[in-house]
N, C-alpha and C. Protein backbone atom coordinates (compact mmCIF):
# COMPACT_ATOMS: atom_id res chain seq x y z
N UNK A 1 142.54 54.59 101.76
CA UNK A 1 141.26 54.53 102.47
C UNK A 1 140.36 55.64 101.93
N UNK A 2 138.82 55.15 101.87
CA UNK A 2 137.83 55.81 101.05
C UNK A 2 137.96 57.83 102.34
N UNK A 3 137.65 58.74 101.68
CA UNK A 3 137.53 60.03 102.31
C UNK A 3 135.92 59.87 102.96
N UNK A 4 135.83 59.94 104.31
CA UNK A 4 134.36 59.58 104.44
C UNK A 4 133.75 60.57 105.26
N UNK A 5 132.46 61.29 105.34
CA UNK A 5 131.89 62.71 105.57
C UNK A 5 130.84 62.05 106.06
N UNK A 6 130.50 61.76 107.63
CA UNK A 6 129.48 61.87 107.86
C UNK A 6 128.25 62.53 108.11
N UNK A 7 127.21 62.38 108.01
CA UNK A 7 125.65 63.23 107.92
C UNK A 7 124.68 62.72 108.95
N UNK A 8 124.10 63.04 109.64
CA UNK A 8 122.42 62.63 109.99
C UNK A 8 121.58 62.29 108.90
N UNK A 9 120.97 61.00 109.22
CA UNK A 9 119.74 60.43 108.01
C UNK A 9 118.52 61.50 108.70
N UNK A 10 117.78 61.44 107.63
CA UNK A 10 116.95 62.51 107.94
C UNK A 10 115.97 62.18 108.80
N UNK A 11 115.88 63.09 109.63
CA UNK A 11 114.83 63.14 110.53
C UNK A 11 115.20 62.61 112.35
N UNK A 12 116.84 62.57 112.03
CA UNK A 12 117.10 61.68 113.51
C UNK A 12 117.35 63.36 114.40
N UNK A 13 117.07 63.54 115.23
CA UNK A 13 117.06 64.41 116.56
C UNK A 13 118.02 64.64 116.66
N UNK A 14 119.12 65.18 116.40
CA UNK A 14 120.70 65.57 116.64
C UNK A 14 120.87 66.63 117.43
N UNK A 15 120.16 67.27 118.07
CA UNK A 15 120.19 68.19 119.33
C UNK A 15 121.68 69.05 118.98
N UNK A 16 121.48 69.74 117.82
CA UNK A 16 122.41 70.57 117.68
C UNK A 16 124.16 69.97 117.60
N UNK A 17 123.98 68.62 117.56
CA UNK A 17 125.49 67.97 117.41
C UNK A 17 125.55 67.73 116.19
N UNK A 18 126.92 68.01 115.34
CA UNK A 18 127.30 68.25 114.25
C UNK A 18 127.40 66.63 114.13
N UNK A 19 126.98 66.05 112.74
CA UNK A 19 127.37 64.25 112.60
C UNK A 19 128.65 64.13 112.24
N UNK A 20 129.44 65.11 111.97
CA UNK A 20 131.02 64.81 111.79
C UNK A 20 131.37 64.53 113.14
N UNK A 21 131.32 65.70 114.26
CA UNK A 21 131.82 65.60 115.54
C UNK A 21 131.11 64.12 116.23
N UNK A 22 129.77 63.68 115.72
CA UNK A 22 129.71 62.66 116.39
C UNK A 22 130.24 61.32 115.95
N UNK A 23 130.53 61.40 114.59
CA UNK A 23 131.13 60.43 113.44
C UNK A 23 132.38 60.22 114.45
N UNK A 24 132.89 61.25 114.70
CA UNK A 24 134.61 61.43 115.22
C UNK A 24 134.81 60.65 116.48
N UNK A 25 134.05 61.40 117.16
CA UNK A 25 133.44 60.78 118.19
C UNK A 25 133.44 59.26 118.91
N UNK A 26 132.72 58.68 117.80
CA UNK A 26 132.45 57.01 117.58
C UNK A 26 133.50 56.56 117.30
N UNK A 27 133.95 57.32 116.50
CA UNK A 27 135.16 56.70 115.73
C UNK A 27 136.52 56.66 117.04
N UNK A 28 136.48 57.62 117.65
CA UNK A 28 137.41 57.70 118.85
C UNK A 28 137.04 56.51 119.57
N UNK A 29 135.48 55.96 119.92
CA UNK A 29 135.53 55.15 120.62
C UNK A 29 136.17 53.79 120.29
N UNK A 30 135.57 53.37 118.98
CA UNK A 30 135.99 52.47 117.88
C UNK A 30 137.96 52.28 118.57
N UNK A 31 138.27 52.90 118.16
CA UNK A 31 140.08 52.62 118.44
C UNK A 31 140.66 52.68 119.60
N UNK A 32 140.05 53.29 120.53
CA UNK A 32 140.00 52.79 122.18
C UNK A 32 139.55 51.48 122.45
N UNK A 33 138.61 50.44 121.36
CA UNK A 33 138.32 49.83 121.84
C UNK A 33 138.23 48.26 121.06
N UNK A 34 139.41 48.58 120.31
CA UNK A 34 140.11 47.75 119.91
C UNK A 34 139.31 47.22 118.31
N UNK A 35 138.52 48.45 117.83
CA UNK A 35 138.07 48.14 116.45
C UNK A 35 136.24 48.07 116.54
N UNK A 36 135.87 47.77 117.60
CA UNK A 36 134.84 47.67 117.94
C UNK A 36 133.61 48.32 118.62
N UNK A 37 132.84 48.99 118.40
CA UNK A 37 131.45 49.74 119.10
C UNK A 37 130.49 48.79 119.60
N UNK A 38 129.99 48.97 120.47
CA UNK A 38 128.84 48.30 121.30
C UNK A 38 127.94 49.91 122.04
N UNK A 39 126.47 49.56 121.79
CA UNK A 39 125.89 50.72 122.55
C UNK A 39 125.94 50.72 123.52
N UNK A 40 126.45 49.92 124.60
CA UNK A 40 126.79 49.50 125.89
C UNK A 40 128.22 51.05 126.09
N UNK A 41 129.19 50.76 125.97
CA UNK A 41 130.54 51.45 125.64
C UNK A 41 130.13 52.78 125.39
N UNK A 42 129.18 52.86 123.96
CA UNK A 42 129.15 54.65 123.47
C UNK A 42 128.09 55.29 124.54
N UNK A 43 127.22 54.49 125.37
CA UNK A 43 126.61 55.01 126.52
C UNK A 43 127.30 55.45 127.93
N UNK A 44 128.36 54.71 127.96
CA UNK A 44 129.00 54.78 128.95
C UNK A 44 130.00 56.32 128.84
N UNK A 45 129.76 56.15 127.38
CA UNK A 45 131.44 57.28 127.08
C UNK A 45 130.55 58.40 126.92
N UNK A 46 129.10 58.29 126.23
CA UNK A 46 128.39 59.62 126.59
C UNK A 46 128.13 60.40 127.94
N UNK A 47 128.03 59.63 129.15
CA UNK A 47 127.64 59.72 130.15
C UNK A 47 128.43 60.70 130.55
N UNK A 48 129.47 61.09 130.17
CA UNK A 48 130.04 62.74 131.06
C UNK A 48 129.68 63.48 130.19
N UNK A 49 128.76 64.60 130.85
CA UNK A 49 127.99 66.10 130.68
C UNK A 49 128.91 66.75 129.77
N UNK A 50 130.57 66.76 129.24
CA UNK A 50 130.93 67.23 128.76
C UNK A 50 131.46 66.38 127.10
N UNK A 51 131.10 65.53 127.56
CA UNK A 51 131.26 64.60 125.89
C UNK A 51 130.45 65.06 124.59
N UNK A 52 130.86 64.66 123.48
CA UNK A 52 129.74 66.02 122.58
C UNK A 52 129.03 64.97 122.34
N UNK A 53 128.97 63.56 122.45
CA UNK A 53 127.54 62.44 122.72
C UNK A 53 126.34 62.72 123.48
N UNK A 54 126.88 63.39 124.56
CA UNK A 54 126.36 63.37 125.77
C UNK A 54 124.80 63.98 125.48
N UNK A 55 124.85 65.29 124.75
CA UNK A 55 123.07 66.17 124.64
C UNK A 55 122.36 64.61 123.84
N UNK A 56 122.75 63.58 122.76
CA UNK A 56 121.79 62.78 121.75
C UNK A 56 120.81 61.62 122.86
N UNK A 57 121.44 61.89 123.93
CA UNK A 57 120.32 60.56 124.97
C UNK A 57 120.13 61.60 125.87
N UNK A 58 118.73 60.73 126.40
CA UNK A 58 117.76 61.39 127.50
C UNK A 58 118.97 60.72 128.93
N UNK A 59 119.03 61.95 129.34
CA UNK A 59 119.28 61.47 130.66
C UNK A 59 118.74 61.60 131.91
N UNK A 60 117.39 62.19 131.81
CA UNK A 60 116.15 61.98 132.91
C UNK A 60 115.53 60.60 132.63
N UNK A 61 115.94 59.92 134.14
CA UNK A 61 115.06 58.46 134.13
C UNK A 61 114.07 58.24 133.84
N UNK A 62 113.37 59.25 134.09
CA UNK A 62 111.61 58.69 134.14
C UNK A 62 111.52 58.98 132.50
N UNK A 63 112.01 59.78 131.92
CA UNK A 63 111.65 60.62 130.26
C UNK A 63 112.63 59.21 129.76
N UNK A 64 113.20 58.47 130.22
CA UNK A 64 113.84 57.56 129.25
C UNK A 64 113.32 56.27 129.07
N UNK A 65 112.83 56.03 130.25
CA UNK A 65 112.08 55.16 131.01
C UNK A 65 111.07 54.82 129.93
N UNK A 66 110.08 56.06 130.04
CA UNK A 66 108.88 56.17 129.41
C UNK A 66 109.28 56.03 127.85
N UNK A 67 110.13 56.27 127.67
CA UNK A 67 110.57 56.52 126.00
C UNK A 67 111.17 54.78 125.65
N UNK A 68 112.33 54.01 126.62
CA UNK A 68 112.10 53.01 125.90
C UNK A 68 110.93 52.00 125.80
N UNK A 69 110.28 52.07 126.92
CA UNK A 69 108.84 50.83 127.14
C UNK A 69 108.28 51.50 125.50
N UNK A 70 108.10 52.92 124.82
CA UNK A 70 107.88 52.92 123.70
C UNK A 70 108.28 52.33 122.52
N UNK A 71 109.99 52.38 122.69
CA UNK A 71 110.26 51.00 121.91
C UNK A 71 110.11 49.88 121.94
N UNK A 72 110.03 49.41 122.70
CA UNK A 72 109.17 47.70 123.74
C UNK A 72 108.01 47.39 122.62
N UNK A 73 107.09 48.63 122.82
CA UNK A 73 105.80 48.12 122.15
C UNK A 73 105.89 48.28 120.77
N UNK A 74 106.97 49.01 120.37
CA UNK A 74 106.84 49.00 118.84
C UNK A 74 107.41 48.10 118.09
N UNK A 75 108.88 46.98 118.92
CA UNK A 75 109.51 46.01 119.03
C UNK A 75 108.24 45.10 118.91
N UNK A 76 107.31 44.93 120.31
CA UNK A 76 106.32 43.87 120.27
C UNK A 76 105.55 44.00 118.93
N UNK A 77 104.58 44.96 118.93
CA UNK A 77 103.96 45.44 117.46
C UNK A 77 104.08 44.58 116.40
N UNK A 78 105.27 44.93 116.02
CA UNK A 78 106.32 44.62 114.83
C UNK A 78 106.68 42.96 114.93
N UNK A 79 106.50 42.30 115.92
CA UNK A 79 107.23 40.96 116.15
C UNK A 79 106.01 39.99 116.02
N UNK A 80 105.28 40.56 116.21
CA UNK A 80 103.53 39.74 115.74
C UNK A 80 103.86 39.04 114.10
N UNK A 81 103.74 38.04 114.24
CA UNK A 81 103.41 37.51 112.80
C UNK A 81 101.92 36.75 112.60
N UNK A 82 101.09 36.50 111.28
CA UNK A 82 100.21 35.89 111.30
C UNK A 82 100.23 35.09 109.89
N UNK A 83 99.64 33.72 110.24
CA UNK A 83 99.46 32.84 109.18
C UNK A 83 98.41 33.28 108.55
N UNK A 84 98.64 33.49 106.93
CA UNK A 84 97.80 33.87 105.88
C UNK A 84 97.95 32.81 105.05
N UNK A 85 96.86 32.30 104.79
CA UNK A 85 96.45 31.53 103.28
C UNK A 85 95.65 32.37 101.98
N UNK A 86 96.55 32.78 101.27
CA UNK A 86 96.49 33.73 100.05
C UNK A 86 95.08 33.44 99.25
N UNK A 87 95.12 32.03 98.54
CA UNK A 87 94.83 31.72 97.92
C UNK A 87 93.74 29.91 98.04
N UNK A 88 93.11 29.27 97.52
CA UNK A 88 92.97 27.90 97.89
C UNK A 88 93.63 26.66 97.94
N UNK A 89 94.13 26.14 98.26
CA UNK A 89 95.09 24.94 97.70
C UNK A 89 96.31 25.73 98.05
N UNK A 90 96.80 26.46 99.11
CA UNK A 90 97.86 26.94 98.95
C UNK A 90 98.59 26.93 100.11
N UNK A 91 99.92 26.68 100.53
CA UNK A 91 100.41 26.78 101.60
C UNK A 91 100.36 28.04 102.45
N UNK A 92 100.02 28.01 103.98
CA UNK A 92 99.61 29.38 104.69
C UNK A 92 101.53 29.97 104.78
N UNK A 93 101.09 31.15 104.22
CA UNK A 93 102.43 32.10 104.87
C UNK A 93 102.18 32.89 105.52
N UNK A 94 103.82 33.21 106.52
CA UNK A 94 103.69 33.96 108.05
C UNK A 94 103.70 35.16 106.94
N UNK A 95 103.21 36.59 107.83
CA UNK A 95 103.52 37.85 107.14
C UNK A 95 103.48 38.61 108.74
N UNK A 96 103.80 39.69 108.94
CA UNK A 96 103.68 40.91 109.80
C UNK A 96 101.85 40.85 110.07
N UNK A 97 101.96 41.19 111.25
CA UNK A 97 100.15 40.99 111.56
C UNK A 97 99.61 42.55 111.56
N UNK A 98 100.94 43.37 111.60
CA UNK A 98 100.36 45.61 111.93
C UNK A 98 101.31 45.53 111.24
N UNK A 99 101.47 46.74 110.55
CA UNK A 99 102.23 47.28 109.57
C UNK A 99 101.72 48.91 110.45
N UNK A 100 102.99 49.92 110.10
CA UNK A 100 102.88 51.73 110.30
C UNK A 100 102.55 52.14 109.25
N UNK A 101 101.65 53.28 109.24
CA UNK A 101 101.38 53.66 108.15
C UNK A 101 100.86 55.42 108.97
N UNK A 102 100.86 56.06 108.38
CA UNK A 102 100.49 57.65 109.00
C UNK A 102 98.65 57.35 109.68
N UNK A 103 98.50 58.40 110.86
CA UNK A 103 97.58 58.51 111.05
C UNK A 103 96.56 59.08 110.42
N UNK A 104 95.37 58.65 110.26
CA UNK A 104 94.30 59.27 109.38
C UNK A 104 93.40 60.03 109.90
N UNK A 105 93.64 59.75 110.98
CA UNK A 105 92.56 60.32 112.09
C UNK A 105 92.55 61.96 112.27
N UNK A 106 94.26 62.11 112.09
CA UNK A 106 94.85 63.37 112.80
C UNK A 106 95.68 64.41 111.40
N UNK A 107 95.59 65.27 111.91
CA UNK A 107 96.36 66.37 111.00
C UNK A 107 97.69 66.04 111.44
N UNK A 108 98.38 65.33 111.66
CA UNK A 108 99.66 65.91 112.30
C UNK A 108 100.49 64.56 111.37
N UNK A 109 102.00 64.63 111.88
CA UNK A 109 102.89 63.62 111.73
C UNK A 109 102.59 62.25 112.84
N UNK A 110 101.78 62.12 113.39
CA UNK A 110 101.87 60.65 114.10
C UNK A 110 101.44 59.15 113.35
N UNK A 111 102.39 58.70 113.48
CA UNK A 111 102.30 57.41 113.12
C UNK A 111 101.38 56.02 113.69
N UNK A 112 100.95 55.97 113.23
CA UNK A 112 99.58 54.19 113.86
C UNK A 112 100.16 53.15 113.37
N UNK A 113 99.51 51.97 113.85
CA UNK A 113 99.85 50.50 113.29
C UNK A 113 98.59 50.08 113.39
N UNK A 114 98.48 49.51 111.90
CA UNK A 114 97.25 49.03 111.78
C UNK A 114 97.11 47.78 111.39
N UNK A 115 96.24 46.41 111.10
CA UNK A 115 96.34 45.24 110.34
C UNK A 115 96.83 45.30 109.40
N UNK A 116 97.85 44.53 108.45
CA UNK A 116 97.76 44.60 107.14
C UNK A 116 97.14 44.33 106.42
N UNK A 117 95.73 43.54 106.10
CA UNK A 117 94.97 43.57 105.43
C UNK A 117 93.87 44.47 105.47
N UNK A 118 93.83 45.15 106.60
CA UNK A 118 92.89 46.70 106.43
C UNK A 118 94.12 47.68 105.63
N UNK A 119 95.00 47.39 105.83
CA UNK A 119 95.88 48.74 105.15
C UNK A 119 96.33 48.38 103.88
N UNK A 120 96.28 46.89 103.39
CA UNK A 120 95.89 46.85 101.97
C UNK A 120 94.79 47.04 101.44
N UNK A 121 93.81 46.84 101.77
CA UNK A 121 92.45 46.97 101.58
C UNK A 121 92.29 48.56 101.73
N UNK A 122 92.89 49.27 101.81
CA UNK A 122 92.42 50.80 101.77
C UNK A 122 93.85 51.52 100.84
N UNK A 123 92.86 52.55 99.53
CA UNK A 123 93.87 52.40 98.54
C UNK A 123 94.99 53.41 98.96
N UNK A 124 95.06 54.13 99.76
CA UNK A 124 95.86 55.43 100.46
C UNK A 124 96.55 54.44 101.59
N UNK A 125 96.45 53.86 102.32
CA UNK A 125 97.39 53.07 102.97
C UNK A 125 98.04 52.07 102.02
N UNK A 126 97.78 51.17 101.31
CA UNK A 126 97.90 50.27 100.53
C UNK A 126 99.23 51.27 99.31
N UNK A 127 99.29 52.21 98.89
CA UNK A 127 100.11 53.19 98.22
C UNK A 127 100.79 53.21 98.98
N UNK A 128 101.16 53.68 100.25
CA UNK A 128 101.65 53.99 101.18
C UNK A 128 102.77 53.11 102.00
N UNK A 129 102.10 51.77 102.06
CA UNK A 129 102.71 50.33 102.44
C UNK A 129 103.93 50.12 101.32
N UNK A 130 102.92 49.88 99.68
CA UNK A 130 104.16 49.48 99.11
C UNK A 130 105.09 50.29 98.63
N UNK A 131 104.66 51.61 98.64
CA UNK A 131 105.98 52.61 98.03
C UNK A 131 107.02 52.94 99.33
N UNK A 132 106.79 52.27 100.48
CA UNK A 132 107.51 52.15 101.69
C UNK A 132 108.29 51.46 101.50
N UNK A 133 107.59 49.76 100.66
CA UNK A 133 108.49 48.67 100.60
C UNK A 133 109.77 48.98 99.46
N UNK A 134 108.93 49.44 98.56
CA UNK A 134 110.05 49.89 97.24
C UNK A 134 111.56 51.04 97.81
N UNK A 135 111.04 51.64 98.65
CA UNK A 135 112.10 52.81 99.46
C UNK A 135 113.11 51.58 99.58
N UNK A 136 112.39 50.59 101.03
CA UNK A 136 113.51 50.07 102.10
C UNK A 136 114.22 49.48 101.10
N UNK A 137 113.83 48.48 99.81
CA UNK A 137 114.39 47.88 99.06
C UNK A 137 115.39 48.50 98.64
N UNK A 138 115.35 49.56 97.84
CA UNK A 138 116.24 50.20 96.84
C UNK A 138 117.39 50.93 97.69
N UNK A 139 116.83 51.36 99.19
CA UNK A 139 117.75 51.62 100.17
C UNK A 139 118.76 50.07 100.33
N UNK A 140 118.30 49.25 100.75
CA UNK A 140 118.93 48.09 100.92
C UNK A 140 120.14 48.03 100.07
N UNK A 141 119.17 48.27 98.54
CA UNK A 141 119.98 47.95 97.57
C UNK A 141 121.39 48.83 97.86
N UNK A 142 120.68 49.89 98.21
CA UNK A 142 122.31 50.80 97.97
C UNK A 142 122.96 50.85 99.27
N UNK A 143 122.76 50.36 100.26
CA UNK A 143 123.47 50.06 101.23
C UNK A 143 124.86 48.87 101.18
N UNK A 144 124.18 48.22 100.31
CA UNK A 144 124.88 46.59 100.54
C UNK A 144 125.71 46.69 98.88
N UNK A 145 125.68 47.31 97.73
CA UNK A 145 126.12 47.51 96.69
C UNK A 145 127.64 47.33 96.86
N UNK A 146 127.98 48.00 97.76
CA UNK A 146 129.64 47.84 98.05
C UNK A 146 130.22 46.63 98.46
N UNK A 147 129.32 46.01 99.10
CA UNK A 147 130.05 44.86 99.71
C UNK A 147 130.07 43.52 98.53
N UNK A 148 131.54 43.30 98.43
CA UNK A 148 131.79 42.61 97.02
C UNK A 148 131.33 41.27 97.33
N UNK A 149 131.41 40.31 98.44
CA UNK A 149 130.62 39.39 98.31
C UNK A 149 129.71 39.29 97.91
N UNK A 150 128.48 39.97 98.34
CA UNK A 150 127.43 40.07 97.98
C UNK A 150 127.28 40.26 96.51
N UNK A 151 127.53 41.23 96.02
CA UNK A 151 127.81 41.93 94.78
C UNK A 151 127.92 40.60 93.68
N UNK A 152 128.81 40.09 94.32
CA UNK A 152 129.43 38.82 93.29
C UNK A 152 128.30 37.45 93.08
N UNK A 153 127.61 37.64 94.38
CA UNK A 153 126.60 36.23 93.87
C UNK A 153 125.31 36.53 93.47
N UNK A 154 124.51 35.54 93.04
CA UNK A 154 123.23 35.95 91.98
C UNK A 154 122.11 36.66 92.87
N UNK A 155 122.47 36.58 94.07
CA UNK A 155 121.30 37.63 94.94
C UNK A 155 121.48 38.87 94.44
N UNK A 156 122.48 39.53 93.51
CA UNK A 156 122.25 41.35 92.99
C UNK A 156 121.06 41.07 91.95
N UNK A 157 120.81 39.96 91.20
CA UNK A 157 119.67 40.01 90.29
C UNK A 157 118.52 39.53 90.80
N UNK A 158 118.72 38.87 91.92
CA UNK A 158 117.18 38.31 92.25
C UNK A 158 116.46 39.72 93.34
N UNK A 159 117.63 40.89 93.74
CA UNK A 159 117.41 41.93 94.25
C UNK A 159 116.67 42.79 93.44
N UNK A 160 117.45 42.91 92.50
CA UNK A 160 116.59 43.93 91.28
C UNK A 160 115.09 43.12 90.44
N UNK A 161 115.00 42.22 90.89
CA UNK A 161 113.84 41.20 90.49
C UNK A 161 112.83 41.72 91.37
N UNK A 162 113.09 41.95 92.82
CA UNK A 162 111.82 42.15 93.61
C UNK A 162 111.91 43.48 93.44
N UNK A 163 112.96 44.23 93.04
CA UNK A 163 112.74 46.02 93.10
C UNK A 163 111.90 46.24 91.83
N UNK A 164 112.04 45.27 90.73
CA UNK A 164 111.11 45.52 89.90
C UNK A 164 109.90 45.08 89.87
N UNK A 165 109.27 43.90 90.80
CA UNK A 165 108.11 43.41 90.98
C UNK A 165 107.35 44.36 91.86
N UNK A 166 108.14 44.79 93.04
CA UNK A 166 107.05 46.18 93.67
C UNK A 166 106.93 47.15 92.56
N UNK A 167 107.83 47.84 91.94
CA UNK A 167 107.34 48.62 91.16
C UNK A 167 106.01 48.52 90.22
N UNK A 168 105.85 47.48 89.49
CA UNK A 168 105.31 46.78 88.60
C UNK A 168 103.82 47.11 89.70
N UNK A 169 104.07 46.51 91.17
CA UNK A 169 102.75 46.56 91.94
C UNK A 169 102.12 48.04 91.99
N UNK A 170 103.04 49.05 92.04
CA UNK A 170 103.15 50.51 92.35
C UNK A 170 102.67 50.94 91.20
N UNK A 171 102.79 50.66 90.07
CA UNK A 171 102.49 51.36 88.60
C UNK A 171 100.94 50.82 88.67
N UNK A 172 100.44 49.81 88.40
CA UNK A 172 99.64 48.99 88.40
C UNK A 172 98.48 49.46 89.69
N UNK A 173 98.52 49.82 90.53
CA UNK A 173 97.97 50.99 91.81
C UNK A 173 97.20 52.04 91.25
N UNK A 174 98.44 52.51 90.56
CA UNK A 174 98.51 54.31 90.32
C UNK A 174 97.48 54.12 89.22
N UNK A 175 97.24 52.88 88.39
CA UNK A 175 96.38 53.43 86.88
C UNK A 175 95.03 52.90 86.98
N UNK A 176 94.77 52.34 88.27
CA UNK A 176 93.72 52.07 88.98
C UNK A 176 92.71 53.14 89.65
């Protein structure tokens, strides 16, 4: 069996809990529970004050409350699709109707959702959008690399086909 070292991806809130101890953690739950995690279970097993899960969730109602209806709307946001016709003579395709992109408004780290065709249409969002897309891709890519099914059928080249067509979009940006 592979030696495996878990980490925090960057930027997740770990309230001072080490990702090994919480790796361990999970993993404790995992074999209590017959191979299997559900966030249902690792909520339940966080829920005593002395579990080292326990500091990573809000456990004031109203502060959690308020915090998921935030995921709600960013869930809704995100679940909007809209029919676009590209071109003339052409079949309409669904796409995302807001896309995130940083606020412009503000000095700070907050994030907006804006149309996607205003945020292509503007060349600092539009940079921004697709060197996002090129990330999730090449992340994808290396997420799923291991798994030999995958690996084995012609989706690894039609993968590196679109990692090279954003790029191609990204270069093509930049000399603009």
């Amino acid at each position: 069996m592979p030696r495996v070292i878990y980490e925090w991806r960057d930027g997740f809130p770990s309230r001072g809990v080490p990702a090994a101890k919480a790796g361990g953690a999970i993993e404790n739950i995992r074999r209590t529970h017959l191979g299997e995690i559900s966030p249902e279970v690792v909520v339940e097993e966080a829920r005593e004050p002395r579990h080292i899960l326990h500091p990573l969730f809000q456990w004031h109602d109203t502060e959690a409350a308020a915090a998921f209806r935030l995921i709600q709307a960013r869930n809704l946001i995100g679940a909007l699709t809209v029919k676009v016709t590209l071109a003339a003579r052409t079949e309409p395709r669904d796409m995302r109707a807001f896309v995130s992109v940083p606020a412009q408004s503000e000095k700070c780290d907050r994030r907006v959702y804006v149309r996607v065709q205003d945020a292509m249409s503007d060349p600092e969002q539009s940079e921004y959008v697709i060197g996002r897309a090129l990330i999730e891709l090449r992340g994808w890519q290396r997420r799923w690399k291991d798994y030999t099914a995958l690996a084995a059928k012609k989706n690894r080249g039609e993968i590196k086909q679109l990692v090279s067509e954003v790029t191609e979009v990204i270069d093509r940006r930049a000399q603009t």
